[in-house]
Protein backbone atom coordinates (compact mmCIF):
# COMPACT_ATOMS: atom_id res chain seq x y z
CA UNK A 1 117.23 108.79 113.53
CA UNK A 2 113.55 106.77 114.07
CA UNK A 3 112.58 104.92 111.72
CA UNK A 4 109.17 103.94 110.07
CA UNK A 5 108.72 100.50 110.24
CA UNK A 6 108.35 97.62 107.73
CA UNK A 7 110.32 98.48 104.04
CA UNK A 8 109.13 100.92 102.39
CA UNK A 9 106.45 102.22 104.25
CA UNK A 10 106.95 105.65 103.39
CA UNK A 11 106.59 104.52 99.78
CA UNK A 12 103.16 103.19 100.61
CA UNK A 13 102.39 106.54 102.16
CA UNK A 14 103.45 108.72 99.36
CA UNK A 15 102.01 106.78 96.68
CA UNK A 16 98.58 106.80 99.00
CA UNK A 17 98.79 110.38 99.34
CA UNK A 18 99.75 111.07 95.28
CA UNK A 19 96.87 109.00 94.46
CA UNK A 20 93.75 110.06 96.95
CA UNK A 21 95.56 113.51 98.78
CA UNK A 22 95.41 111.11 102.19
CA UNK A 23 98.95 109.08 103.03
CA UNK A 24 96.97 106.28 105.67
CA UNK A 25 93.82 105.49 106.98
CA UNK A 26 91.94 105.70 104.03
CA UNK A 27 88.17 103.86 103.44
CA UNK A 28 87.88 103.42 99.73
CA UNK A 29 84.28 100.73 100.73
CA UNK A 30 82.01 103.78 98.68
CA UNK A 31 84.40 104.07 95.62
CA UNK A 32 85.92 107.26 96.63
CA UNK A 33 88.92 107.97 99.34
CA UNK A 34 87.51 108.58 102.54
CA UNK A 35 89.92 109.47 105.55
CA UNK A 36 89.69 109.11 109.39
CA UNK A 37 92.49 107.65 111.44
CA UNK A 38 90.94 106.69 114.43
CA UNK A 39 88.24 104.75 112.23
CA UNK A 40 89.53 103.84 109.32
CA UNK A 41 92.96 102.37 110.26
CA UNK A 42 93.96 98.79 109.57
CA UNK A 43 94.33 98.40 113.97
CA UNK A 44 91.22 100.43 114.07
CA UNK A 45 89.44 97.97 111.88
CA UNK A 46 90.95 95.19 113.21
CA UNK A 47 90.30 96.07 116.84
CA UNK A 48 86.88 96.09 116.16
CA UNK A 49 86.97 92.98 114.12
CA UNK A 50 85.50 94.69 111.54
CA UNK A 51 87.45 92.76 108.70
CA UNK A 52 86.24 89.50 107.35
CA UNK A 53 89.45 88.87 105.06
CA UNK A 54 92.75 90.80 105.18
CA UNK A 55 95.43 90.50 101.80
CA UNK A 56 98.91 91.55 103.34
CA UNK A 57 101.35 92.96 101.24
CA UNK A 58 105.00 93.22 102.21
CA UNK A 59 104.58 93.98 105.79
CA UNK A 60 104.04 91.97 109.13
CA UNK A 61 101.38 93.08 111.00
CA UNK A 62 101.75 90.20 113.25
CA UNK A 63 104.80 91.22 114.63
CA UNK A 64 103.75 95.28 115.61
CA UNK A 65 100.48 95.55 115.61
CA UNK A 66 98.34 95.16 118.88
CA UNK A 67 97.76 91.81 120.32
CA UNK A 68 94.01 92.03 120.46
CA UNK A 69 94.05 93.38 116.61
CA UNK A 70 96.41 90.52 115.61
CA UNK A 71 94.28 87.78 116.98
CA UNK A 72 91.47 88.70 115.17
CA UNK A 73 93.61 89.19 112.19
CA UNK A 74 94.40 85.91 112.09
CA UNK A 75 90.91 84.73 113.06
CA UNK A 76 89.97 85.35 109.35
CA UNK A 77 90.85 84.28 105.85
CA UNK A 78 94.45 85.76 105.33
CA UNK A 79 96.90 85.87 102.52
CA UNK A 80 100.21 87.10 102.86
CA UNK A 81 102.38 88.73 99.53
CA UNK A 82 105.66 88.49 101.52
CA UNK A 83 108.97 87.36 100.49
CA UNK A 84 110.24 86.07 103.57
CA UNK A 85 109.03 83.93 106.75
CA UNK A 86 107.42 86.60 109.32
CA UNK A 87 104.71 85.97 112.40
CA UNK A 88 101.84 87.14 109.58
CA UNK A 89 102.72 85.00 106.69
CA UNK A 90 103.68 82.02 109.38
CA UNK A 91 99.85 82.58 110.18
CA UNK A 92 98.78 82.97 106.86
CA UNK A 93 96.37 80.76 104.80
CA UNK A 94 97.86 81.20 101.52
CA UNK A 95 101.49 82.91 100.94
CA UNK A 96 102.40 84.29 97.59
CA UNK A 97 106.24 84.79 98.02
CA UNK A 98 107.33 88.00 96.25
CA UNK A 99 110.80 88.46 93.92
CA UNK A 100 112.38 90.71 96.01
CA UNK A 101 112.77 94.61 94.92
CA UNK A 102 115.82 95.93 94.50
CA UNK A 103 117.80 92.29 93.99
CA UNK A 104 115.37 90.36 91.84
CA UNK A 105 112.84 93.00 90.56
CA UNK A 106 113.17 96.49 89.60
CA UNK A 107 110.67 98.62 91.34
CA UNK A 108 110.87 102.07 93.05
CA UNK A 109 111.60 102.57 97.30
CA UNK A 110 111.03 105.92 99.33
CA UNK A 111 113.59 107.38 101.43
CA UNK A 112 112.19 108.90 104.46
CA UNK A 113 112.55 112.32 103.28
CA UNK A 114 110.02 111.43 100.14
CA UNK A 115 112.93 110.89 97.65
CA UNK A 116 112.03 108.10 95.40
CA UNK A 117 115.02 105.28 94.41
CA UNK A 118 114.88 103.48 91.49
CA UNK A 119 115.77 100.05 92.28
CA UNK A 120 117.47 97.68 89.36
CA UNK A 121 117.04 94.05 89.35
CA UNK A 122 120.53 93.10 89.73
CA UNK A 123 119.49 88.47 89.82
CA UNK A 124 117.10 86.14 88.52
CA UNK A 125 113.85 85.53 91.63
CA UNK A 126 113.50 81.53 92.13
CA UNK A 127 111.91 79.38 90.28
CA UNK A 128 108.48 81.69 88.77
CA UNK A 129 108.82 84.21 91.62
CA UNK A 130 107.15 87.00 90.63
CA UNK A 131 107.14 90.76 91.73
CA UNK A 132 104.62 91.85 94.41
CA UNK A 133 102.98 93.99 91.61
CA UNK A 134 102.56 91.44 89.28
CA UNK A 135 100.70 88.91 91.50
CA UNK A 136 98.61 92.71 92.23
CA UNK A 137 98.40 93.27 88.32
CA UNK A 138 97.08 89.32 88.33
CA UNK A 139 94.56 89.38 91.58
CA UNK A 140 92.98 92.37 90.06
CA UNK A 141 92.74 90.50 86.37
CA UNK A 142 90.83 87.65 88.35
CA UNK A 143 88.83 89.96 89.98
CA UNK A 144 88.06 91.85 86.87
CA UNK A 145 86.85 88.65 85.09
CA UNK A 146 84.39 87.69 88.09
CA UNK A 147 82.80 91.20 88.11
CA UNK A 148 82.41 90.62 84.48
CA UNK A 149 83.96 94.15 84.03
C-alpha cells in the first residue's frame, strides 16, 4: 500500500478541503482560498523563491522536497513546530518542539481512507511542551495583538 508522506498528511488535506473545498495548493495572500497546483504549491513557491519566511509545522520539507526548493527554503527566516530532530528543523532558526499527538496530547489523525482517529493523551510532554495547536492558538494571539485586531 503507498503511503502519503510525513504524519498525518491526509489530516492536513481533509481539514484544508473541509475548510476552503481545496485539500493543497491553496493561496489564501487576498483573504479568500484561491487554488492552483502548479502555482500555488509550497515547491512551486519555493522554486521560484517566492517566500521570504516559511513556519513549518510537523513535517520535513528538507528531507523530500526538491533540492533547488530546499535551498532556498533555508535561505530565509525559518521556524520549525516539530517534535523531533529532522533536516528542516536541524536548519531551522527557531524550533518550537511540539507534545507529541497521540502520547502526550490528545488531538485527532486521518487514516488514509479519510477516517478521523481520536487520539488520547496517554503521558505528561517534557518540561512546558506544548501541543502544536497551542503554540498555533498562541502565534495567532501575538499576531492578533500587533494588528491591533
Amino acid at each position: 500500500i503507498p503511503m502519503r508522506g510525513h504524519y498525518n498528511v491526509a489530516g492536513a488535506n481533509q481539514v484544508f478541503l473541509w475548510n476552503t473545498g481545496y485539500a493543497y495548493s491553496i493561496d489564501f495572500s487576498r483573504g479568500y482560498p484561491r487554488y492552483n497546483p502548479g502555482e500555488f504549491s509550497s515547491v512551486d513557491l519555493l522554486m521560484r523563491d517566492e517566500v521570504d519566511a516559511s513556519l513549518i509545522v510537523a513535517s520535513d520539507p528538507g528531507s523530500n522536497f526538491p533540492a533547488a526548493s530546499v535551498k532556498n527554503l533555508f535561505k530565509h527566516p525559518l521556524i520549525a513546530i516539530e517534535p523531533h530532530k529532522t533536516p528542516t528543523s536541524a536548519f531551522a532558526d527557531v524550533v518550537l518542539p511540539a507534545a507529541i499527538a497521540g502520547i502526550e496530547c490528545e488531538g485527532t489523525a486521518y487514516r488514509m481512507d479519510k477516517v478521523p482517529l481520536r487520539l488520547r493523551k496517554v503521558k505528561e510532554p517534557p518540561g512546558e511542551t506544548l501541543s502544536d495547536k497551542e503554540i498555533l492558538e498562541r502565534i495567532i494571539e501575538k499576531v492578533k495583538e500587533k494588528l491591533g485586531e
